[in-house]
C-alpha atoms as a PDB file:
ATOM      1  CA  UNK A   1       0.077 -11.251  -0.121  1.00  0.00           C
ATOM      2  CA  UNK A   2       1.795 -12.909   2.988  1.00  0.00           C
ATOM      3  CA  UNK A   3       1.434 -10.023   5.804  1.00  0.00           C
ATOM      4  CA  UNK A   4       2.025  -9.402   9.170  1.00  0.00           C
ATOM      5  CA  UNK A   5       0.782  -6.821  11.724  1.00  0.00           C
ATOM      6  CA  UNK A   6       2.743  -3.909  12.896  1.00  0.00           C
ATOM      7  CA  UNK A   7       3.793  -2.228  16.175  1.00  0.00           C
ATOM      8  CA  UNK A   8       3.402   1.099  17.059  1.00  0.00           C
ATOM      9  CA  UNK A   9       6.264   2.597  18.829  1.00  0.00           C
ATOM     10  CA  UNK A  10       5.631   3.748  22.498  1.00  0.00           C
ATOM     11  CA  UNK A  11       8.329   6.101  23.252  1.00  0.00           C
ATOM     12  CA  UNK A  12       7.403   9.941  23.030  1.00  0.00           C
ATOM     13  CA  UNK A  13       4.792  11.133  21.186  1.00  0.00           C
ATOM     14  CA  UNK A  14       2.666   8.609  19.352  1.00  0.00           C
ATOM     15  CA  UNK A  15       2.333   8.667  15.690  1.00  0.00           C
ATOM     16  CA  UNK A  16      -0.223   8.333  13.402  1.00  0.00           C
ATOM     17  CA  UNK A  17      -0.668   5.455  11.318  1.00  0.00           C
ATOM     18  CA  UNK A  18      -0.207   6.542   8.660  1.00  0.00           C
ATOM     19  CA  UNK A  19       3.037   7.956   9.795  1.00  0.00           C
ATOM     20  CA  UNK A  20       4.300   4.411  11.182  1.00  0.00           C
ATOM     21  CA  UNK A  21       3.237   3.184   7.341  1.00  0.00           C
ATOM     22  CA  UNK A  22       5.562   5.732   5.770  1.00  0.00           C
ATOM     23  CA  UNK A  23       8.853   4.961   8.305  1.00  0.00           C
ATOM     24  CA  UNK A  24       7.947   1.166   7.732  1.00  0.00           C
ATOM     25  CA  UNK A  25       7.889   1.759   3.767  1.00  0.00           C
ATOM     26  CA  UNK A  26      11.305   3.801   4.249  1.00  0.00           C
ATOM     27  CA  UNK A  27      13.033   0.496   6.329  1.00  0.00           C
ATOM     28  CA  UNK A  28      11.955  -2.174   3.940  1.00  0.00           C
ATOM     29  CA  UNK A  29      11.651  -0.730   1.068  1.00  0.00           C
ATOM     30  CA  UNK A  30      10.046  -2.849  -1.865  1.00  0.00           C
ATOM     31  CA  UNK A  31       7.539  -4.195   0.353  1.00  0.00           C
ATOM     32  CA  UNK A  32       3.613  -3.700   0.944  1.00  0.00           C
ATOM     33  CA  UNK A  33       2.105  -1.864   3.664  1.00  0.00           C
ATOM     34  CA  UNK A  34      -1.658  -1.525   4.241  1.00  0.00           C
ATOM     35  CA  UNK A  35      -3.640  -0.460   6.973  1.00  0.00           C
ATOM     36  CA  UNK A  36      -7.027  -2.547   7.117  1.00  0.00           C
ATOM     37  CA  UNK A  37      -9.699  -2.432   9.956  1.00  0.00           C
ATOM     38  CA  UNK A  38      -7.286  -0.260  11.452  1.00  0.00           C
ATOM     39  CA  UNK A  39      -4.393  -2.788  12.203  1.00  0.00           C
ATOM     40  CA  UNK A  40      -1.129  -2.164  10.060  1.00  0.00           C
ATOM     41  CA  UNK A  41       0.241  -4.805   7.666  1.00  0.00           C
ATOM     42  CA  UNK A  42       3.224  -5.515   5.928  1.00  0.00           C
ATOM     43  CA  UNK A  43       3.947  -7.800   3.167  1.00  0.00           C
ATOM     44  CA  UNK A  44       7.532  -9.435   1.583  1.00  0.00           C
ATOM     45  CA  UNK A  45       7.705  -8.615  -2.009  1.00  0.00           C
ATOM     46  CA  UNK A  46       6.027 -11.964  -3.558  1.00  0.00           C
ATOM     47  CA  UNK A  47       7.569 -14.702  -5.214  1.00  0.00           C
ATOM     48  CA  UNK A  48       7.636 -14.770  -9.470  1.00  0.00           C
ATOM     49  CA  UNK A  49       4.585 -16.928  -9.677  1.00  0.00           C
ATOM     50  CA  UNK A  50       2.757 -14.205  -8.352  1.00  0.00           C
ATOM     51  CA  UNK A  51       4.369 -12.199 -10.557  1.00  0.00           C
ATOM     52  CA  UNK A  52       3.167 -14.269 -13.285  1.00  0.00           C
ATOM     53  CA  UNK A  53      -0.697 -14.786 -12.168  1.00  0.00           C
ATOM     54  CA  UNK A  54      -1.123 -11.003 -12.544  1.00  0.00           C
ATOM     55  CA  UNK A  55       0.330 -10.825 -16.096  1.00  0.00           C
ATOM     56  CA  UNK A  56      -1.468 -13.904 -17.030  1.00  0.00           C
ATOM     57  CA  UNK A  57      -5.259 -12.092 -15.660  1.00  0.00           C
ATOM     58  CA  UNK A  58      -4.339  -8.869 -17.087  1.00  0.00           C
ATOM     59  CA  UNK A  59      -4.487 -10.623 -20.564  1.00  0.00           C
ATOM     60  CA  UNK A  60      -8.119 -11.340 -20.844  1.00  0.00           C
ATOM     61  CA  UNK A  61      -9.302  -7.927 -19.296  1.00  0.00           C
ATOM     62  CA  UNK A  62      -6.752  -5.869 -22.178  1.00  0.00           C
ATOM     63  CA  UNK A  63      -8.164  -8.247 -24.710  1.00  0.00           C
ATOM     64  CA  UNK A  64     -11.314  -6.893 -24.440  1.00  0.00           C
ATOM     65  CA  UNK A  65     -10.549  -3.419 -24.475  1.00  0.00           C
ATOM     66  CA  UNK A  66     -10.811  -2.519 -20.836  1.00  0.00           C
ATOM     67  CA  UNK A  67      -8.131  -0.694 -20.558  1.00  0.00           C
ATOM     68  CA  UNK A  68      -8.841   1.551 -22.544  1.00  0.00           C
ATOM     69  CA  UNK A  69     -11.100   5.447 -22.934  1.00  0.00           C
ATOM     70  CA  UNK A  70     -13.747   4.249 -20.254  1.00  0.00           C
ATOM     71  CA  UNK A  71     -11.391   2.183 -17.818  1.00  0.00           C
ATOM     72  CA  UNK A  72      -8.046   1.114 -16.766  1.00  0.00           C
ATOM     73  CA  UNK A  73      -6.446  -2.065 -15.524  1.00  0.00           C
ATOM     74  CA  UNK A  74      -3.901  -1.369 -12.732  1.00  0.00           C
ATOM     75  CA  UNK A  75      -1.511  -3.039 -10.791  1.00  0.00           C
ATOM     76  CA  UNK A  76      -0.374  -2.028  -7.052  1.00  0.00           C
ATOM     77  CA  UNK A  77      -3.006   1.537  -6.663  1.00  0.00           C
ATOM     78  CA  UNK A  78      -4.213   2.351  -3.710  1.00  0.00           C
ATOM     79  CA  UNK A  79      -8.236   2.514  -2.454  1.00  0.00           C
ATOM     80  CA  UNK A  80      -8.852   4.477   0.612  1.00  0.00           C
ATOM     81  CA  UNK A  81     -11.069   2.671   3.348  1.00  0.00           C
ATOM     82  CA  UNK A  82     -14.051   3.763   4.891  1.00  0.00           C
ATOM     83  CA  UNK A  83     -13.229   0.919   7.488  1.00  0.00           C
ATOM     84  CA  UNK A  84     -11.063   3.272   9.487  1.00  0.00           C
ATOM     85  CA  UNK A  85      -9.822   6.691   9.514  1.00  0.00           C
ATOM     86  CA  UNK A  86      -6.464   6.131   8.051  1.00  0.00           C
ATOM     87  CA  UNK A  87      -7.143   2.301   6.448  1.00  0.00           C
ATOM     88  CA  UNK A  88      -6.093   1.700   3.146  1.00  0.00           C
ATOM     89  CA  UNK A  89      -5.210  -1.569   0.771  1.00  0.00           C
ATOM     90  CA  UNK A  90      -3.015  -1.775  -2.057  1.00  0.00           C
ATOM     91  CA  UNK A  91      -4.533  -4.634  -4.503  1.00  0.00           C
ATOM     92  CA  UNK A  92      -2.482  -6.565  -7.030  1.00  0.00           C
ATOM     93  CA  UNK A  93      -4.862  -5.761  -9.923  1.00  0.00           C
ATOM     94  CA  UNK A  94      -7.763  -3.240 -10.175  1.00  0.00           C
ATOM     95  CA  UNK A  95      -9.923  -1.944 -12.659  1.00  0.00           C
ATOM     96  CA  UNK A  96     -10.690   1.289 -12.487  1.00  0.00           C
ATOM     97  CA  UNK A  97     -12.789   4.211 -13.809  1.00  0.00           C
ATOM     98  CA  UNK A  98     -10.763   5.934 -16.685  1.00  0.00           C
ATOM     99  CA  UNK A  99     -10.693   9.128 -14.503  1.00  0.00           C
ATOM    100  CA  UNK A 100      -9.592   7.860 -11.577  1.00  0.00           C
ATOM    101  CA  UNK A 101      -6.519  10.459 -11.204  1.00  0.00           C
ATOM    102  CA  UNK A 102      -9.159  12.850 -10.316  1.00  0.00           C
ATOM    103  CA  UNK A 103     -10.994  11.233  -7.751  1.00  0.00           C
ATOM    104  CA  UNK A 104      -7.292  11.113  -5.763  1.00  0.00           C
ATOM    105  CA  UNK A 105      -8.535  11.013  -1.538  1.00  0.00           C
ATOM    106  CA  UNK A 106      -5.563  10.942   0.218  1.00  0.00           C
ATOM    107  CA  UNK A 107      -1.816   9.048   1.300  1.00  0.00           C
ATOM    108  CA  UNK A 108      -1.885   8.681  -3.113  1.00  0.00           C
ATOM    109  CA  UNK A 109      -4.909   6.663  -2.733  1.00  0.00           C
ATOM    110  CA  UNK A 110      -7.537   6.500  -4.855  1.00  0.00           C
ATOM    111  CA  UNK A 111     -11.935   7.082  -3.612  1.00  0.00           C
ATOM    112  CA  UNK A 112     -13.259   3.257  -3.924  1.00  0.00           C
ATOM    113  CA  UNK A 113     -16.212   4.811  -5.857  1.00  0.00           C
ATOM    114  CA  UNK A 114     -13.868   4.131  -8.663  1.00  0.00           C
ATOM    115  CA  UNK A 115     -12.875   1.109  -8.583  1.00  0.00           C
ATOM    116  CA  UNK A 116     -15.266  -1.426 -10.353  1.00  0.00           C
ATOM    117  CA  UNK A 117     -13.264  -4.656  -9.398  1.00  0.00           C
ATOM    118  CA  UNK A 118     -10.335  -5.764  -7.217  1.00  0.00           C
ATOM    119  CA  UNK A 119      -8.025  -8.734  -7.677  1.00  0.00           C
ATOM    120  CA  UNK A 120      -6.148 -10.084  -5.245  1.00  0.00           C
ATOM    121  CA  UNK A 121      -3.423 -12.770  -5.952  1.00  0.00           C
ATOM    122  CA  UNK A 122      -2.503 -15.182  -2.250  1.00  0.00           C
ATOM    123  CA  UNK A 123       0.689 -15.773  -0.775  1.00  0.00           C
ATOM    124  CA  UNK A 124       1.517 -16.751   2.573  1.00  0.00           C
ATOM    125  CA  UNK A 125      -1.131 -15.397   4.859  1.00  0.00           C
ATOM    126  CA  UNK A 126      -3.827 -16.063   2.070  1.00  0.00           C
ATOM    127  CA  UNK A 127      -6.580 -15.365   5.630  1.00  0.00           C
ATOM    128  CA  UNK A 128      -5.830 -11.963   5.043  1.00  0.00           C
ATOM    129  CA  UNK A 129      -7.546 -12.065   1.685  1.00  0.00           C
ATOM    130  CA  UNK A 130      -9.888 -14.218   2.320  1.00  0.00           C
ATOM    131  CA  UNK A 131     -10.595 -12.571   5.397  1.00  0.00           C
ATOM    132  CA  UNK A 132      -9.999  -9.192   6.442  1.00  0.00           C
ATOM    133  CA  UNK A 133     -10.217  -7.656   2.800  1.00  0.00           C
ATOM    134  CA  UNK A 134     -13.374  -9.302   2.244  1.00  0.00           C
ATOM    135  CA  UNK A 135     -14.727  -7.159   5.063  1.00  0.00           C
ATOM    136  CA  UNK A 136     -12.766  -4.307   4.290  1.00  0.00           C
ATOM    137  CA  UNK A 137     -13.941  -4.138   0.083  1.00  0.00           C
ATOM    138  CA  UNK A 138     -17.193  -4.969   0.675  1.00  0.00           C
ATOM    139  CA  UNK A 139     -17.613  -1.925   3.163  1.00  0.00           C
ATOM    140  CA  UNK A 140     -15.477   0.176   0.583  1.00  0.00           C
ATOM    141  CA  UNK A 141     -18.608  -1.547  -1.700  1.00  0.00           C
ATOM    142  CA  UNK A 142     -16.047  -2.158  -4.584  1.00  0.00           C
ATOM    143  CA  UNK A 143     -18.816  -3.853  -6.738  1.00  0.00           C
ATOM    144  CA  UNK A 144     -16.588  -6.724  -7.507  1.00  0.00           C
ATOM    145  CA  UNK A 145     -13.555  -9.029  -5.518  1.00  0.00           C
ATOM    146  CA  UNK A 146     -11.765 -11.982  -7.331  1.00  0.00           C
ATOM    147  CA  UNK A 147      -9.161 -13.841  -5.359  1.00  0.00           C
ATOM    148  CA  UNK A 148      -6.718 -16.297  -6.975  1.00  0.00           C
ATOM    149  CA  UNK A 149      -6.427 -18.662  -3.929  1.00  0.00           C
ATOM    150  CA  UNK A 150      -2.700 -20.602  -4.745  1.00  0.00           C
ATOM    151  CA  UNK A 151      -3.577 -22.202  -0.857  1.00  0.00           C
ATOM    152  CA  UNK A 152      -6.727 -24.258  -1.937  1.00  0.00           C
ATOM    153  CA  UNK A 153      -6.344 -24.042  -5.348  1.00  0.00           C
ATOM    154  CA  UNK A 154      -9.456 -22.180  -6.477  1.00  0.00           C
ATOM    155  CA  UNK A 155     -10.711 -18.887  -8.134  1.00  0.00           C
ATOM    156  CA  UNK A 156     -13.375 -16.733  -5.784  1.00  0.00           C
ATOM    157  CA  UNK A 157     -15.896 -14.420  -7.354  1.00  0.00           C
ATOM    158  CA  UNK A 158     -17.268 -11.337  -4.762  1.00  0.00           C
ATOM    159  CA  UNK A 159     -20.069  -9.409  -6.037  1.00  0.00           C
ATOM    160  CA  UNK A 160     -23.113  -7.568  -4.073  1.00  0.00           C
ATOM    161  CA  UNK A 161     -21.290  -5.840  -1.358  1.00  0.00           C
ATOM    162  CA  UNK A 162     -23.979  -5.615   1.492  1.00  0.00           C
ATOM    163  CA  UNK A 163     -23.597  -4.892   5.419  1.00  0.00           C
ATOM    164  CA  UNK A 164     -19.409  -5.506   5.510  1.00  0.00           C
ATOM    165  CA  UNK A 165     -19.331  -8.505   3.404  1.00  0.00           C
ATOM    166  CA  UNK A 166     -20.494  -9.975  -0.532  1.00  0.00           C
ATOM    167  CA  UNK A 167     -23.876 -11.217  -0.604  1.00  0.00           C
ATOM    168  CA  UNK A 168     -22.352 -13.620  -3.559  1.00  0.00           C
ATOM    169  CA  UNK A 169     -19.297 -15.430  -3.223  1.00  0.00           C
ATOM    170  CA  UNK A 170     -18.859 -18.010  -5.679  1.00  0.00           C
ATOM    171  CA  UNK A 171     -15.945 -20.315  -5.348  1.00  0.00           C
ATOM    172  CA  UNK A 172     -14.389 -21.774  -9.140  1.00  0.00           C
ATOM    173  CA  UNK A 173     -12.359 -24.912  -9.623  1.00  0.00           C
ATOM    174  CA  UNK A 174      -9.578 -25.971 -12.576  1.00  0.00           C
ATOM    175  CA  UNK A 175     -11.671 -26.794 -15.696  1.00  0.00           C
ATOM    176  CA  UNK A 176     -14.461 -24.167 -14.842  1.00  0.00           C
ATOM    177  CA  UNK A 177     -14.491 -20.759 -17.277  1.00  0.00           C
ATOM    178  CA  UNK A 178     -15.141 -17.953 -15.396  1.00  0.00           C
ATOM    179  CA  UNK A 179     -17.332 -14.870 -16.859  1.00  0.00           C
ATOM    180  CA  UNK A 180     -17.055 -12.023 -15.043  1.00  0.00           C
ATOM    181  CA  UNK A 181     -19.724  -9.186 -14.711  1.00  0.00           C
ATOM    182  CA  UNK A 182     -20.000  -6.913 -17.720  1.00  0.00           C
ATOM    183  CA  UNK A 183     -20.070  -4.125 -15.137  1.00  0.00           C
ATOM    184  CA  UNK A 184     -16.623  -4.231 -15.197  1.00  0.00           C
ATOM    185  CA  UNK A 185     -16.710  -2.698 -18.671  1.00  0.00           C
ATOM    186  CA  UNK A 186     -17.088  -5.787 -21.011  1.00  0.00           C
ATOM    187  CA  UNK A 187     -17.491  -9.328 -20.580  1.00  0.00           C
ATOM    188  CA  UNK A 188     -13.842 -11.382 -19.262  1.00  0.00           C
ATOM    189  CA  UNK A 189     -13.587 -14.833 -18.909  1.00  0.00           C
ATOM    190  CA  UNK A 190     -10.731 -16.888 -16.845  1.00  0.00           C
ATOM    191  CA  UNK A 191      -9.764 -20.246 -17.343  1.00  0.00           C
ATOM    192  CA  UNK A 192      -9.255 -21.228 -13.591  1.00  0.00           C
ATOM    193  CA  UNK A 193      -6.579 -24.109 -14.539  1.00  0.00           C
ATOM    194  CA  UNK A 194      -4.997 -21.783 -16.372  1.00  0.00           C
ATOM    195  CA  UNK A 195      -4.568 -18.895 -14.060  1.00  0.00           C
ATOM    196  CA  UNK A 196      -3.972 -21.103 -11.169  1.00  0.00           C
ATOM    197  CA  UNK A 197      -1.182 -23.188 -12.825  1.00  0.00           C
ATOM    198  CA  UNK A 198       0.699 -19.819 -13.767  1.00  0.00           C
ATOM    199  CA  UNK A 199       0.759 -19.444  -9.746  1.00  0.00           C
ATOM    200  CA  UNK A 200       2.637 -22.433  -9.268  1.00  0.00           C
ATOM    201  CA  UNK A 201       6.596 -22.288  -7.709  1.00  0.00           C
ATOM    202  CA  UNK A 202       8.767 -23.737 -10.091  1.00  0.00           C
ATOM    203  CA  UNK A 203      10.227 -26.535  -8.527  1.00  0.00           C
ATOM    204  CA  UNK A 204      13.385 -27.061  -7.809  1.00  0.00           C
ATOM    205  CA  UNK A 205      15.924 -29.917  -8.484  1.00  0.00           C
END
């Protein structure tokens, strides 16, 4: 997601964070705001090729029952951040422990303990993915972080969360399958070509 950091404002009393999320949510609505290493983001709602790349992943994972009694596959829930008192991230595509509903933290986000992988799909500022939530799920030590990079054209694989970042980061190119770990719930594999060419603009005559 393309983001950009927000102000605080100065006159009277400060708020919180999380209060300058929820007026920025209420002024441009449809958008996504995160807080992450304690710095406030928002996001433009992404174009339909993003759109696409999520449905396109979320095929494989409900093909193998994932979804399902044990787990869920989720678009757009929130994990709450042990990187900063009020951080949280909103990730395109989750999975999730089937009982996640009661492991609710706070601000309608969900304890990372639940969360078994994270997906996130790049748009503009594809450093922030790359990047900053890198840091910020490995220190949540969300067991697993793919990112569809539409930028460079490649598939990354996180696993082994260690010390603020993934002690494995494998990067996938177009005409490599990609097998994800069964600790996810069952074994998923990704065409890379496949899921990257669904997160292509249409062009435009």
């Amino acid at each position: 997601m393309s983001a950009a950091a927000a102000e605080h404002p100065c006159d009277g009393q400060p708020e919180s964070q999380l209060e300058t999320a929820d007026t920025l949510m209420e002024q441009l609505p449809g958008y996504r705001v995160e807080i992450i290493g304690g710095v406030i983001t928002v996001a433009p709602p992404p174009d339909g090729a993003h759109a696409s790349v999520l449905t396109d992943v979320m095929i494989p994972f409900l093909a193998v029952g994932i979804h399902g009694q044990e787990s869920r596959v989720l678009q757009n829930v929130g994990v709450w951040l042990p990187s900063g008192q009020e951080d949280f991230a909103i990730p395109d595509l989750a999975v999730v422990d089937a009982d996640f509903e009661e492991h609710l933290s706070q601000y309608n986000c969900y304890d990372p303990a639940v969360f078994r992988l994270v997906l996130e799909v790049t748009s503009g500022n594809y450093q922030q993915d790359l990047r900053n939530k890198v840091t910020a799920y490995a220190e949540a030590k969300i067991p697993v972080y793919v990112i569809v990079d539409r930028k460079h054209n490649r598939l990354h694989v996180l696993t082994e969360p260690v010390a603020g970042d993934y002690a494995s980061h494998r990067i996938h190119a177009p005409g490599e399958q990609v097998v994800l770990p069964d600790s996810i719930g069952a074994e998923v594999k990704l065409d890379v070509a496949a899921v990257l060419k669904a997160g292509e603009p249409k062009k435009t005559t």
